[in-house]
N, C-alpha and C. Protein backbone atom coordinates (compact mmCIF):
# COMPACT_ATOMS: atom_id res chain seq x y z
N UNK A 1 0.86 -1.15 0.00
CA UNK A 1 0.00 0.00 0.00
C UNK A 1 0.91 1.23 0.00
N UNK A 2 0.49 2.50 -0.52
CA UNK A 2 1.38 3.37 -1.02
C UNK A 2 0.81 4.28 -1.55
N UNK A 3 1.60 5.62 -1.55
CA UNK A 3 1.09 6.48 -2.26
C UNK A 3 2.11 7.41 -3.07
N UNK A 4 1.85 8.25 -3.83
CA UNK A 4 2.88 8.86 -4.98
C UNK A 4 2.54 10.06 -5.09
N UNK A 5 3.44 11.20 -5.08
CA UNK A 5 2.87 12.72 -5.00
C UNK A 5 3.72 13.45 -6.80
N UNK A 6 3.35 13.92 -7.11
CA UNK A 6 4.52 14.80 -8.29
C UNK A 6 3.71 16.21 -8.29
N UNK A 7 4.64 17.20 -8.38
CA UNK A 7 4.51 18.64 -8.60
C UNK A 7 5.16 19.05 -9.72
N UNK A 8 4.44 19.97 -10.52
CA UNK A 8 5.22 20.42 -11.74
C UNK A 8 5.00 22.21 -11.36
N UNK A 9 6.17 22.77 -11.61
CA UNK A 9 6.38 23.66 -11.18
C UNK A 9 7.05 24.62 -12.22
N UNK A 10 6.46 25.92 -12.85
CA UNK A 10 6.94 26.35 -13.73
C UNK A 10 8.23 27.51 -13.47
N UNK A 11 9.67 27.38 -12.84
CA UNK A 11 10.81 28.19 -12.43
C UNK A 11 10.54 29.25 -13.01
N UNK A 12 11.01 29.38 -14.86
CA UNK A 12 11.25 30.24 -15.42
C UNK A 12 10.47 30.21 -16.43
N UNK A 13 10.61 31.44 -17.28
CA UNK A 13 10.00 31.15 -18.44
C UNK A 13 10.31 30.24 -19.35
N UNK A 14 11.24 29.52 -19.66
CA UNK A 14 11.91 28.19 -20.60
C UNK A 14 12.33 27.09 -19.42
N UNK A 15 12.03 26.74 -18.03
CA UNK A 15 12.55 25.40 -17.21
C UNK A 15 11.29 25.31 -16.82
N UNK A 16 11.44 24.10 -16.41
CA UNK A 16 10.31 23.06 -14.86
C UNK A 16 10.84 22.60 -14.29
N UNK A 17 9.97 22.99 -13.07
CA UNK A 17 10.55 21.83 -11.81
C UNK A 17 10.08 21.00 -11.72
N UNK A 18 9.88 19.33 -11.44
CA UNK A 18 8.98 18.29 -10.96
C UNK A 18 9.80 17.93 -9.85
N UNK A 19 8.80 17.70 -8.92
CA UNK A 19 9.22 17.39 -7.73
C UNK A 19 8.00 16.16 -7.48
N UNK A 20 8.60 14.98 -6.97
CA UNK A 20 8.10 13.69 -6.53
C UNK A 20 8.58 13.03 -5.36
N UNK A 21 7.25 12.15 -5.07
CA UNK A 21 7.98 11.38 -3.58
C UNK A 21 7.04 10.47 -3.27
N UNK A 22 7.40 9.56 -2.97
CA UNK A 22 6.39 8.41 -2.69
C UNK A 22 6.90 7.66 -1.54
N UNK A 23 5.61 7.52 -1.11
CA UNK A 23 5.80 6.35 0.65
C UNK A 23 5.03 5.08 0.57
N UNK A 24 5.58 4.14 0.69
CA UNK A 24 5.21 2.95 0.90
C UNK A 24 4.48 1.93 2.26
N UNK A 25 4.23 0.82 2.36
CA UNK A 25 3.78 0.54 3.38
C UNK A 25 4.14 -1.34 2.95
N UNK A 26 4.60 -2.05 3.34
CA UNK A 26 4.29 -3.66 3.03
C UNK A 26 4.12 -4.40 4.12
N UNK A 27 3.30 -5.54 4.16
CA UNK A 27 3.37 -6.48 5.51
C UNK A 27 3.35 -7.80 4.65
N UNK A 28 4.22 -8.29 5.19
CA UNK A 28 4.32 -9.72 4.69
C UNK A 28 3.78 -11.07 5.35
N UNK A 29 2.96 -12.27 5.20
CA UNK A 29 2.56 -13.18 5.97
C UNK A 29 3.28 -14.26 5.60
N UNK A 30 4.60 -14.51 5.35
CA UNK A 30 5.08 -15.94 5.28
C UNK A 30 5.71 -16.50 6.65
N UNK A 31 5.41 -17.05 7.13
CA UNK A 31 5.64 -18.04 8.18
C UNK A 31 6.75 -18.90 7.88
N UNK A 32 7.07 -19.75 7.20
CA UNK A 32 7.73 -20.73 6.46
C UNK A 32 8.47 -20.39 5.09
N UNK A 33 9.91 -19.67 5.23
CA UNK A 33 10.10 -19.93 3.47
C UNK A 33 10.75 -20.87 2.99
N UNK A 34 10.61 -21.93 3.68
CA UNK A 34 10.73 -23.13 3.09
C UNK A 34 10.26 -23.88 1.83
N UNK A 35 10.58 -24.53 0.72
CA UNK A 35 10.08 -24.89 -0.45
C UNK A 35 10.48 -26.12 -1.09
N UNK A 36 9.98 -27.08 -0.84
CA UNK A 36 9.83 -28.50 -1.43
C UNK A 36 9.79 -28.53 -3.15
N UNK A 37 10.77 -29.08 -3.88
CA UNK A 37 10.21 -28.71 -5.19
C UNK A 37 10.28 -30.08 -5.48
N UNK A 38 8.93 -30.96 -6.53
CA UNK A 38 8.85 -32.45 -7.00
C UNK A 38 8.71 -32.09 -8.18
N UNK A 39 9.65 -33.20 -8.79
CA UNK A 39 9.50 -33.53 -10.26
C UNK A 39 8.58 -34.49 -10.74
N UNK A 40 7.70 -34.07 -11.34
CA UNK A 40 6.49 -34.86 -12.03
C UNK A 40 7.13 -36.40 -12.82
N UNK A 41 8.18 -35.89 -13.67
CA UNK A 41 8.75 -37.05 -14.65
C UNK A 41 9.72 -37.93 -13.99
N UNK A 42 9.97 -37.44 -12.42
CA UNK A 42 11.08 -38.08 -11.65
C UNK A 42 10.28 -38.37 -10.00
N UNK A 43 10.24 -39.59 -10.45
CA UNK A 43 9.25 -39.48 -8.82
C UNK A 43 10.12 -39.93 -7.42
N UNK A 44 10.12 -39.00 -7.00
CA UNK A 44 11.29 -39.74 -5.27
C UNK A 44 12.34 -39.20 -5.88
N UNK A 45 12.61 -37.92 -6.61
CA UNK A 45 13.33 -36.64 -7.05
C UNK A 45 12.96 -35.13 -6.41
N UNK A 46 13.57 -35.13 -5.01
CA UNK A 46 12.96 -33.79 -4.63
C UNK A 46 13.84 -33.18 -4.03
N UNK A 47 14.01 -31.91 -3.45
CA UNK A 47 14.78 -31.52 -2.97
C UNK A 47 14.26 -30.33 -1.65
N UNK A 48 14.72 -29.87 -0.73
CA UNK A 48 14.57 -28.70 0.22
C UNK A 48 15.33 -27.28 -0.24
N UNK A 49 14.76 -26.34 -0.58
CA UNK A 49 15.14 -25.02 -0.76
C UNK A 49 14.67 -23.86 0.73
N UNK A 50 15.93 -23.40 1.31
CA UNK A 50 15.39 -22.95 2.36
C UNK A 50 15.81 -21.38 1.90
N UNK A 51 14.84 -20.56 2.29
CA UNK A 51 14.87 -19.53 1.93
C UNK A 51 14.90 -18.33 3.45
N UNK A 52 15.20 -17.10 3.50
CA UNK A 52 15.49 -15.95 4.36
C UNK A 52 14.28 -16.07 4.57
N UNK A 53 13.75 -15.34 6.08
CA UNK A 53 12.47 -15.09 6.38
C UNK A 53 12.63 -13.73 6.06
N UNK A 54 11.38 -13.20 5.89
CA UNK A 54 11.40 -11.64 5.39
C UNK A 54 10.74 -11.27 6.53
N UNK A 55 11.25 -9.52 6.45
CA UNK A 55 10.57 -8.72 7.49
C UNK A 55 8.75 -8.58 7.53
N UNK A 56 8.12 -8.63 8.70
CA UNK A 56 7.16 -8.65 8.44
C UNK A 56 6.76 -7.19 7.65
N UNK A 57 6.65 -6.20 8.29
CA UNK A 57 6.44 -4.79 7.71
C UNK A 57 7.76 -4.41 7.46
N UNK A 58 7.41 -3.70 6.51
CA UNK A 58 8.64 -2.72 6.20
C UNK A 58 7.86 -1.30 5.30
N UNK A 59 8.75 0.16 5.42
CA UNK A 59 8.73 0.96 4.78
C UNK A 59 9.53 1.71 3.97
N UNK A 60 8.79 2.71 2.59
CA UNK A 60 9.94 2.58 1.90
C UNK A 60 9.67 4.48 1.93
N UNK A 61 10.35 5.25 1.52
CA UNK A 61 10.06 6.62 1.29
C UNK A 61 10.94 7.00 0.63
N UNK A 62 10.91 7.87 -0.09
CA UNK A 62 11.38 7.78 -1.39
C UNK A 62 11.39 9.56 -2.02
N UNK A 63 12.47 10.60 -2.04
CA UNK A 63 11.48 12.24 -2.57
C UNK A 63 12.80 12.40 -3.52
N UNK A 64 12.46 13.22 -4.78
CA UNK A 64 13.60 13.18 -6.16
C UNK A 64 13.00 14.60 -6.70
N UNK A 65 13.76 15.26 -7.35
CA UNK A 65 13.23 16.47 -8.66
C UNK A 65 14.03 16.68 -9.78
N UNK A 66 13.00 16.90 -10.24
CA UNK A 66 14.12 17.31 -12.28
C UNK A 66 13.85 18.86 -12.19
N UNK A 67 14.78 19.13 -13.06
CA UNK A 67 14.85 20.90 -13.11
C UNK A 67 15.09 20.51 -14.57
N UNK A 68 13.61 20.30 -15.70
CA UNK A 68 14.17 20.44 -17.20
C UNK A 68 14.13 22.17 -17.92
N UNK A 69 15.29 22.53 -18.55
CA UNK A 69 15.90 23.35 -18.78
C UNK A 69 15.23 23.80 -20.16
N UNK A 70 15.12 24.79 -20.93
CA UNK A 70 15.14 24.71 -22.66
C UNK A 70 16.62 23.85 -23.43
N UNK A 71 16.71 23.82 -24.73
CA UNK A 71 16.82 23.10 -25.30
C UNK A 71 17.38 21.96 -24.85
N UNK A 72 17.03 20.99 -24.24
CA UNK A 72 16.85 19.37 -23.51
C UNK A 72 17.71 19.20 -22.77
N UNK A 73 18.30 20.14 -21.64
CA UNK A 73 18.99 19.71 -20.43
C UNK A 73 17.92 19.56 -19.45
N UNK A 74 18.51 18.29 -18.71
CA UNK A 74 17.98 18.01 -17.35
C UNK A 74 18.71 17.66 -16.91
N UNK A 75 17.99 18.12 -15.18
CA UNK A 75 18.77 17.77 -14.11
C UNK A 75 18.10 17.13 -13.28
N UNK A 76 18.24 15.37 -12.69
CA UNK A 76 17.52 14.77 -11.48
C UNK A 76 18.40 14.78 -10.48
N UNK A 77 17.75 14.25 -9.69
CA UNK A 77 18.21 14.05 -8.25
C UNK A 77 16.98 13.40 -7.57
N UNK A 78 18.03 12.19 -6.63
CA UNK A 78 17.36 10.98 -6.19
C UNK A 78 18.04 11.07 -4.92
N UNK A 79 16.56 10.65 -3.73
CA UNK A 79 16.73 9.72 -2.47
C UNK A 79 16.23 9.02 -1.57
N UNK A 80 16.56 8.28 -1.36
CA UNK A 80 15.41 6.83 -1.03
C UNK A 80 15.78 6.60 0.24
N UNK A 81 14.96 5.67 1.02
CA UNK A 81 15.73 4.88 2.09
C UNK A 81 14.53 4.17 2.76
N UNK A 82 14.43 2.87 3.14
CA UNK A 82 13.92 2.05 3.91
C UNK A 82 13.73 1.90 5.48
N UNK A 83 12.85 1.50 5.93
CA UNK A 83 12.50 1.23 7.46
C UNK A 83 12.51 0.15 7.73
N UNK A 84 12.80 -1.07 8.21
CA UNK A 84 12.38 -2.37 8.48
C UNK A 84 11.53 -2.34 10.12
N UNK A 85 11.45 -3.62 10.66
CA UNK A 85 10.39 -3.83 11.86
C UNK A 85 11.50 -2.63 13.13
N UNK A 86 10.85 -2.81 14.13
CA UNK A 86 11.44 -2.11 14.74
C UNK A 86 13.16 -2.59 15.44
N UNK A 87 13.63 -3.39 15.17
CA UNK A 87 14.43 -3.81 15.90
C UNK A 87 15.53 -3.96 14.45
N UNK A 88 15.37 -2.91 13.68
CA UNK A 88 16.57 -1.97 12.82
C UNK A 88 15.96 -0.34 13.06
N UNK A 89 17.30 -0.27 14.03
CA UNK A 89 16.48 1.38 14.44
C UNK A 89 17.28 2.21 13.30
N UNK A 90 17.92 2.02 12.44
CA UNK A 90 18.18 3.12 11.65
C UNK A 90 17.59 2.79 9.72
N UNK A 91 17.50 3.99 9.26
CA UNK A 91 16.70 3.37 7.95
C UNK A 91 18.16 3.62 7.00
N UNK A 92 18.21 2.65 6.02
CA UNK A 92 18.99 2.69 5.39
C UNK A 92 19.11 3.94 3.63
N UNK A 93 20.03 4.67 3.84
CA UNK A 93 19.71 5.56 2.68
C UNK A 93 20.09 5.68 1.84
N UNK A 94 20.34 5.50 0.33
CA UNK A 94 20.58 5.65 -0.65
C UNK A 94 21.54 6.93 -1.24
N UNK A 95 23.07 7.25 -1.55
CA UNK A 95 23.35 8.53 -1.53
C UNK A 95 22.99 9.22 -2.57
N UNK A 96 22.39 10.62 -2.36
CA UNK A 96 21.80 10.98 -3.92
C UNK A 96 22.40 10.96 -4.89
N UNK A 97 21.81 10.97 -5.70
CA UNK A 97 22.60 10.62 -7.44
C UNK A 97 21.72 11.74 -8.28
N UNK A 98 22.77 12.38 -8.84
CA UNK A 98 22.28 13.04 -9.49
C UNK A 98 23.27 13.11 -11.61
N UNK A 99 21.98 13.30 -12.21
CA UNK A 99 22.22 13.06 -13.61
C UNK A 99 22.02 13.96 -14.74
N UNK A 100 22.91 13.83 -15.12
CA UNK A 100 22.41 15.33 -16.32
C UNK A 100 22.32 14.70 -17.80
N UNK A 101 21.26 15.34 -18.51
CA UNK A 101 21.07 14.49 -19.35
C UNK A 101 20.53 15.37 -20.57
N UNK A 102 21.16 15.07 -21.76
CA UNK A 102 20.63 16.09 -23.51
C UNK A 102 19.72 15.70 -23.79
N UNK A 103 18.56 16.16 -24.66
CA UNK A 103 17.74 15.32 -25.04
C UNK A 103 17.67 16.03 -26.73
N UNK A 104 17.80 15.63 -27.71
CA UNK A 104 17.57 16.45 -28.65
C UNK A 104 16.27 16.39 -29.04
């Protein structure tokens, strides 16, 4: 569950700003990631795949903007970072990245 915001914003007379950001929400119900896999054409051919348990909730948040320019420069910029259950007290963050880009 989640939601997504964008603003377009007119700077100048020839740029825009967009400005975006989105927040997330997930809860997960696997109990078991355990996984038995059988082969139909091979019978008493099976194997155990044990898999990570995942966090039950986790959150994601997420805010970035372009500054597009006249004749096709842009500029983004990105930054993200995650929440897990409570017992990761710090959220992990993404360092911004930013990109410039022509467009003809």
């Amino acid at each position: 569950m989640g939601a997504r915001f964008d603003r377009v914003l007119a700077v100048y007379t020839n740029a825009v700003l967009a400005l975006r950001g989105r927040v997330a929400w997930a809860h997960d119900w696997v109990n078991d990631p355990t996984l038995t896999p059988v082969f139909q054409t091979l019978p008493g051919a099976s194997f155990i795949v044990n898999g990570a348990l995942p966090v039950k909730d986790s959150a994601l948040v997420s805010a970035g903007g372009e500054l597009r320019i006249a004749n096709g420069v842009a500029l983004r910029g990105l930054g993200a970072g995650h929440q897990r259950d409570r017992r990761c007290r710090r959220a992990s963050i993404t360092p911004p990245r930013t990109r410039v880009a022509f467009e003809a």
